[in-house]
Protein backbone atom coordinates (compact mmCIF):
# COMPACT_ATOMS: atom_id res chain seq x y z
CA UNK A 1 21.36 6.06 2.63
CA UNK A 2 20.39 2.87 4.19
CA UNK A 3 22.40 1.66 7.20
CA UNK A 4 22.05 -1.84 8.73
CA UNK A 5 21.91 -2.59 12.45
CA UNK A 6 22.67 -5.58 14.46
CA UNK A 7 18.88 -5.95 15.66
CA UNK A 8 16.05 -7.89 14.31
CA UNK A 9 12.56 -6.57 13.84
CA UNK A 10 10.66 -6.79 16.77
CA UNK A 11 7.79 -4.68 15.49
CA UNK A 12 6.07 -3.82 11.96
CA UNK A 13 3.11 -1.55 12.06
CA UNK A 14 1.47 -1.59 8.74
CA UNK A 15 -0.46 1.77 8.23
CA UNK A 16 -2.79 1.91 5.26
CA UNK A 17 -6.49 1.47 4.43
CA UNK A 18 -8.70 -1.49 3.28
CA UNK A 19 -5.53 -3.40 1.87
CA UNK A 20 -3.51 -3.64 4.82
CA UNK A 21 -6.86 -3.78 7.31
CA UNK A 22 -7.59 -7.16 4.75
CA UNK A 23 -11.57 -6.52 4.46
CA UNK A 24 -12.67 -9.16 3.74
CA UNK A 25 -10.56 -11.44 4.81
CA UNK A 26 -9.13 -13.48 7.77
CA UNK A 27 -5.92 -12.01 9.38
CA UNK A 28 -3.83 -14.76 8.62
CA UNK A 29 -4.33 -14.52 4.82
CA UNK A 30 -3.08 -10.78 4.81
CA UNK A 31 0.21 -9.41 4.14
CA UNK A 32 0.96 -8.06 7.53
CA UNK A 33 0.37 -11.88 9.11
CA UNK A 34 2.54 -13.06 6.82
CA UNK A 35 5.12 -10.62 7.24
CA UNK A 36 5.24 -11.39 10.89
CA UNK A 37 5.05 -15.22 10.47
CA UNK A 38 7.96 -14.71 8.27
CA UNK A 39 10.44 -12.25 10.04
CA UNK A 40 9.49 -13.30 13.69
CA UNK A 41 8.20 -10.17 14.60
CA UNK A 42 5.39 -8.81 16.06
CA UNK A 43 3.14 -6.57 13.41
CA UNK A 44 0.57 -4.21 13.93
CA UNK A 45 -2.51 -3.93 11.42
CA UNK A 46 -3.16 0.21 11.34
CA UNK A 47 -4.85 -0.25 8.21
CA UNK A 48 -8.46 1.44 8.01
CA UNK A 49 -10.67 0.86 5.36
CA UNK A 50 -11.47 4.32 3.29
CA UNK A 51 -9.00 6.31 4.40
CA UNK A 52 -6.96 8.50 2.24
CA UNK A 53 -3.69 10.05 3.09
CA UNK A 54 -5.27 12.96 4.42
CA UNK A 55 -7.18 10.63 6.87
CA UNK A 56 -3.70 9.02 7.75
CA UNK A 57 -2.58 12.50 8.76
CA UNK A 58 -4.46 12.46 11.57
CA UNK A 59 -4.02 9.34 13.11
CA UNK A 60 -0.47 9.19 12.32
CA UNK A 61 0.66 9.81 16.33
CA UNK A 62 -1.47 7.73 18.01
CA UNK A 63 -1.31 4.56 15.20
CA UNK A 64 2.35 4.41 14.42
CA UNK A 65 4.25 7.71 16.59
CA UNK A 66 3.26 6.02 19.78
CA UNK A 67 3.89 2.61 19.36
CA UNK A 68 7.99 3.07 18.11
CA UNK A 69 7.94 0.41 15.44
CA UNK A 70 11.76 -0.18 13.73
CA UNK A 71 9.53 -0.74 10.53
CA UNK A 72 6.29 1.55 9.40
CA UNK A 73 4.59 0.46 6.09
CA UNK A 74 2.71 3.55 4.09
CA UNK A 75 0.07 2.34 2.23
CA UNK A 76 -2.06 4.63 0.11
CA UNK A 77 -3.20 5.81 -2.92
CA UNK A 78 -6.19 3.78 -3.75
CA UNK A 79 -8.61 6.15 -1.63
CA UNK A 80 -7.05 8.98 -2.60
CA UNK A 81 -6.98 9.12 -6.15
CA UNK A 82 -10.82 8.57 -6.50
CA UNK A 83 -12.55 11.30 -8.23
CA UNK A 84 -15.27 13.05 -6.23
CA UNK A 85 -16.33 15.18 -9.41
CA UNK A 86 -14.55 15.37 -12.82
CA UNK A 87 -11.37 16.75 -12.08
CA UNK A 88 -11.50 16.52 -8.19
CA UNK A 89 -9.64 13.96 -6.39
CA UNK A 90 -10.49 13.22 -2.72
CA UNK A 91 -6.70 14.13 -1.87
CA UNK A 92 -5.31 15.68 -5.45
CA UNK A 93 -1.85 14.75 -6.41
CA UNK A 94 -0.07 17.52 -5.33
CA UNK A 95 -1.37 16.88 -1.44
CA UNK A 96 -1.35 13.29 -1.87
CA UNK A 97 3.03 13.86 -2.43
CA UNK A 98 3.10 16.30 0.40
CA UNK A 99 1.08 14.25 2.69
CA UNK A 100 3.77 11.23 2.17
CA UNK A 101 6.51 13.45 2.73
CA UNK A 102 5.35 14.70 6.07
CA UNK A 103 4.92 10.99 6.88
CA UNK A 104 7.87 10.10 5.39
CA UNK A 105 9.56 13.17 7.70
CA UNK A 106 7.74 12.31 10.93
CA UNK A 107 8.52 8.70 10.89
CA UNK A 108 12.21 9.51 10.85
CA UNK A 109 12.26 11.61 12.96
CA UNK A 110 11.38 9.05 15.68
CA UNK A 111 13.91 7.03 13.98
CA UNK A 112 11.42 4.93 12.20
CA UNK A 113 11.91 3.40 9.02
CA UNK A 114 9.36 4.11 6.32
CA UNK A 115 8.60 1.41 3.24
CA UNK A 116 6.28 2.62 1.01
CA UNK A 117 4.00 0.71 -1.44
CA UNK A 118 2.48 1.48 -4.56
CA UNK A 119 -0.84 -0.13 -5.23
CA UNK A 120 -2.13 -3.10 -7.06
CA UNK A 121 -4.47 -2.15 -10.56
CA UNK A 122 -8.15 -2.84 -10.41
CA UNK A 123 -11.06 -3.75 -12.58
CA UNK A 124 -12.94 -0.88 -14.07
CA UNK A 125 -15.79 -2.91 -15.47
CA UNK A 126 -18.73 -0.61 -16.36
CA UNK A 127 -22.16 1.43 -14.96
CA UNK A 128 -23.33 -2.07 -14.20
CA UNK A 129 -20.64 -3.98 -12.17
CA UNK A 130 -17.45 -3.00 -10.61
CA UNK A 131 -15.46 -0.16 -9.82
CA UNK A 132 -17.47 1.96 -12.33
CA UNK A 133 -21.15 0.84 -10.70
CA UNK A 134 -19.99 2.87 -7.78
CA UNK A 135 -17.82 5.58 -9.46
CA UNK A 136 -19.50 7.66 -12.28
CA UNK A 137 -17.85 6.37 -15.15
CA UNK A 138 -18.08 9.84 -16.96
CA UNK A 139 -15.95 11.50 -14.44
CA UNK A 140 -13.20 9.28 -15.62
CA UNK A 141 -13.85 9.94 -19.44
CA UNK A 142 -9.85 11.66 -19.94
CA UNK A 143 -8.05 8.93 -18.39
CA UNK A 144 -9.12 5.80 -16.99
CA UNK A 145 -9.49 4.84 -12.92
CA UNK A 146 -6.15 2.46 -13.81
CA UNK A 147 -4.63 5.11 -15.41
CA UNK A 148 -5.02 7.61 -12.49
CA UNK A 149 -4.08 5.29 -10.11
CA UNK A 150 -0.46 4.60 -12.21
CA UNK A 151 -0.07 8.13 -11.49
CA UNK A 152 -0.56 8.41 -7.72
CA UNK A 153 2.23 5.42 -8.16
CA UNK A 154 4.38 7.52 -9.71
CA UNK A 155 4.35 10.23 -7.14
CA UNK A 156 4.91 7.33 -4.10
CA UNK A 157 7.87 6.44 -6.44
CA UNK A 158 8.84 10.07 -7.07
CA UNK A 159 8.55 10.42 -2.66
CA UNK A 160 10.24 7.26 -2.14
CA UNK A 161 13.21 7.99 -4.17
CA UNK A 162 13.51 11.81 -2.76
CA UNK A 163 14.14 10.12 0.45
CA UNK A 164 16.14 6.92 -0.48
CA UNK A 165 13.24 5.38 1.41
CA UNK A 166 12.42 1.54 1.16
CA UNK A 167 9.97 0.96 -2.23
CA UNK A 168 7.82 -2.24 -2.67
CA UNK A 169 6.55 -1.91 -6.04
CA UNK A 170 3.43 -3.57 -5.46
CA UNK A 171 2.23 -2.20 -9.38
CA UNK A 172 5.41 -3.48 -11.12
CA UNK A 173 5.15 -7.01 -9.44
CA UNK A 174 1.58 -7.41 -10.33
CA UNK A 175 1.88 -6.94 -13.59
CA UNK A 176 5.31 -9.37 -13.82
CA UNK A 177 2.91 -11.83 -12.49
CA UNK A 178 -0.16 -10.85 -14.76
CA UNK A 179 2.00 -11.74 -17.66
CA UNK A 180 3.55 -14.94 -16.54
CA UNK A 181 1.11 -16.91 -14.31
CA UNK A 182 -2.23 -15.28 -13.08
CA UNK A 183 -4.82 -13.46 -14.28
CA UNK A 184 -6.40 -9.86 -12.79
CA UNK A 185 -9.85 -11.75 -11.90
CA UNK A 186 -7.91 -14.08 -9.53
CA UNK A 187 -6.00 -11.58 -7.25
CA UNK A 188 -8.88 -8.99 -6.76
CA UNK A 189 -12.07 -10.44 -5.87
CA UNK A 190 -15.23 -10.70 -8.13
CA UNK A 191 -18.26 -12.20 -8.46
CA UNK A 192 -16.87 -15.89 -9.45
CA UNK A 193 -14.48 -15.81 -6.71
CA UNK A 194 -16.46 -13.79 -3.88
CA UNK A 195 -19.60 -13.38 -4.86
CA UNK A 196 -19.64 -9.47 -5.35
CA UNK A 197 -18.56 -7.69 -7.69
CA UNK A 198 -15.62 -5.98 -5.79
CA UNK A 199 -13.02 -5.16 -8.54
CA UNK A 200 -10.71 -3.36 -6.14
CA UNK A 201 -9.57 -5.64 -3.14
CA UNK A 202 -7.27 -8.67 -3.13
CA UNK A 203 -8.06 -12.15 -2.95
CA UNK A 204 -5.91 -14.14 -0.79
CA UNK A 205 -3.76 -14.77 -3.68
CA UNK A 206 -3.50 -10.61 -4.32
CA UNK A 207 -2.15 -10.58 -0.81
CA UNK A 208 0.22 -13.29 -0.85
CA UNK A 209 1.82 -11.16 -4.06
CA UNK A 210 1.86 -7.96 -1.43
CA UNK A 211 3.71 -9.90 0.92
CA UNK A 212 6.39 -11.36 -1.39
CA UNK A 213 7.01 -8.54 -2.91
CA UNK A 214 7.30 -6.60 0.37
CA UNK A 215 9.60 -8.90 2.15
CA UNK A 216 11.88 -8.65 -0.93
CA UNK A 217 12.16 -5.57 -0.42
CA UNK A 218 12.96 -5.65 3.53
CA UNK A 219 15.24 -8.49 2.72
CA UNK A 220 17.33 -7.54 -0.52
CA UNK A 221 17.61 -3.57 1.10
CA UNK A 222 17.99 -4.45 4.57
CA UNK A 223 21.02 -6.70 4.12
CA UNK A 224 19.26 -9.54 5.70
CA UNK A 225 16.04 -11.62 7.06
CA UNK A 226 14.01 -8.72 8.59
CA UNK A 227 16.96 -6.71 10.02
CA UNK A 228 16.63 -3.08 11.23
CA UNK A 229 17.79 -0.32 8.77
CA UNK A 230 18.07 2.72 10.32
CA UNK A 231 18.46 6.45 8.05
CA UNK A 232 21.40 7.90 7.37
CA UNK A 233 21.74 11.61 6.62
């Protein structure tokens, strides 16, 4: 259970890879600035571009432990879905799940509240441009890159929901929003809109979804504008 404090946010460390570090981009156009522009508080960009969860492990003390944010944001998944070889995952599902529940365990255990976030889809294009020029497209034959990455979304649902922990649904707003006003090409950049053909990280527009959708989520579960929630056995 959730359980709301008196206390505002004074700090937000947002622990993830190339999506929260904004590659890319300028800090102000990513969803951590925002976040702290929004609630008042001060934020803390932990994100590092490649990591997986496995990576995260690792670092998890010294980036987050240390520095006794009220508020941690996980987010993975992107890295660690990728297939390596058919069939091999750089962090396979079952690890990926564990690895967020150790987070998940570690953070609260210093009385720090995790939100975690699924991530956004991307575009698969082909052997000549996008996410399949730099990842074998044959390896990916069974099921797609998108379709894998639904599935590493399911388990951050399945590890969010075990705990009771806060859940931006990055994957579920994106595609509200893909239906009603925007199109995929103009929240991940490409070559019209960057000049490369990325495929996988957001525009300034794909972060400006990650933010509203994540301060929903603090707001509407929090019982307030950025105020603490603490857990509750």
């Amino acid at each position: 259970m959730m359980k709301q404090h008196d206390s505002k946010l004074s700090l937000i460390v947002g622990f993830g890879d190339s999506i929260t570090a904004g590659v890319h981009l300028c800090s102000e156009d990513t969803y951590l600035y925002k976040l702290g522009a929004e609630l008042q508080c001060d934020t803390c960009n932990a994100g590092v571009p490649g990591q997986t969860t496995a990576d995260a492990l690792l670092r998890l003390q010294e980036d987050v432990l240390m520095k006794r944010p009220e508020l941690c944001i996980l987010q993975f998944g992107m890295n660690d879905h990728v297939l390596e070889a058919p069939n091999v995952h750089k962090v396979s599902g079952n690890n990926f799940y564990a690895n967020l529940i150790e987070m998940i365990e570690r953070l609260r255990q210093h009385s720090i509240s995790p939100l975690l976030c699924t991530v956004h889809p991307i575009i698969e294009g082909n052997a000549d441009a996008y996410y399949y020029n730099r990842h074998p497209q044959q390896w990916y034959e069974s099921k797609g890159a998108n379709e894998l990455i639904a599935e590493y979304n399911h388990l951050i649902r399945e590890a969010a929901g075990r705990y009771s922990c806060l859940l931006a649904d990055i994957e579920a707003y994106w595609k509200i929003k893909l239906a009603s006003a925007f199109r995929l090409d103009q929240l991940i950049r490409t070559t019209q809109n960057a000049g490369m053909d990325d495929g996988v990280h957001p525009t300034p527009l794909g972060q400006q979804l990650y933010y509203e959708c994540i301060r929903e989520t603090i707001v509407s579960r929090c019982g307030g504008e950025g105020y603490v929630s603490g857990n509750e056995k």
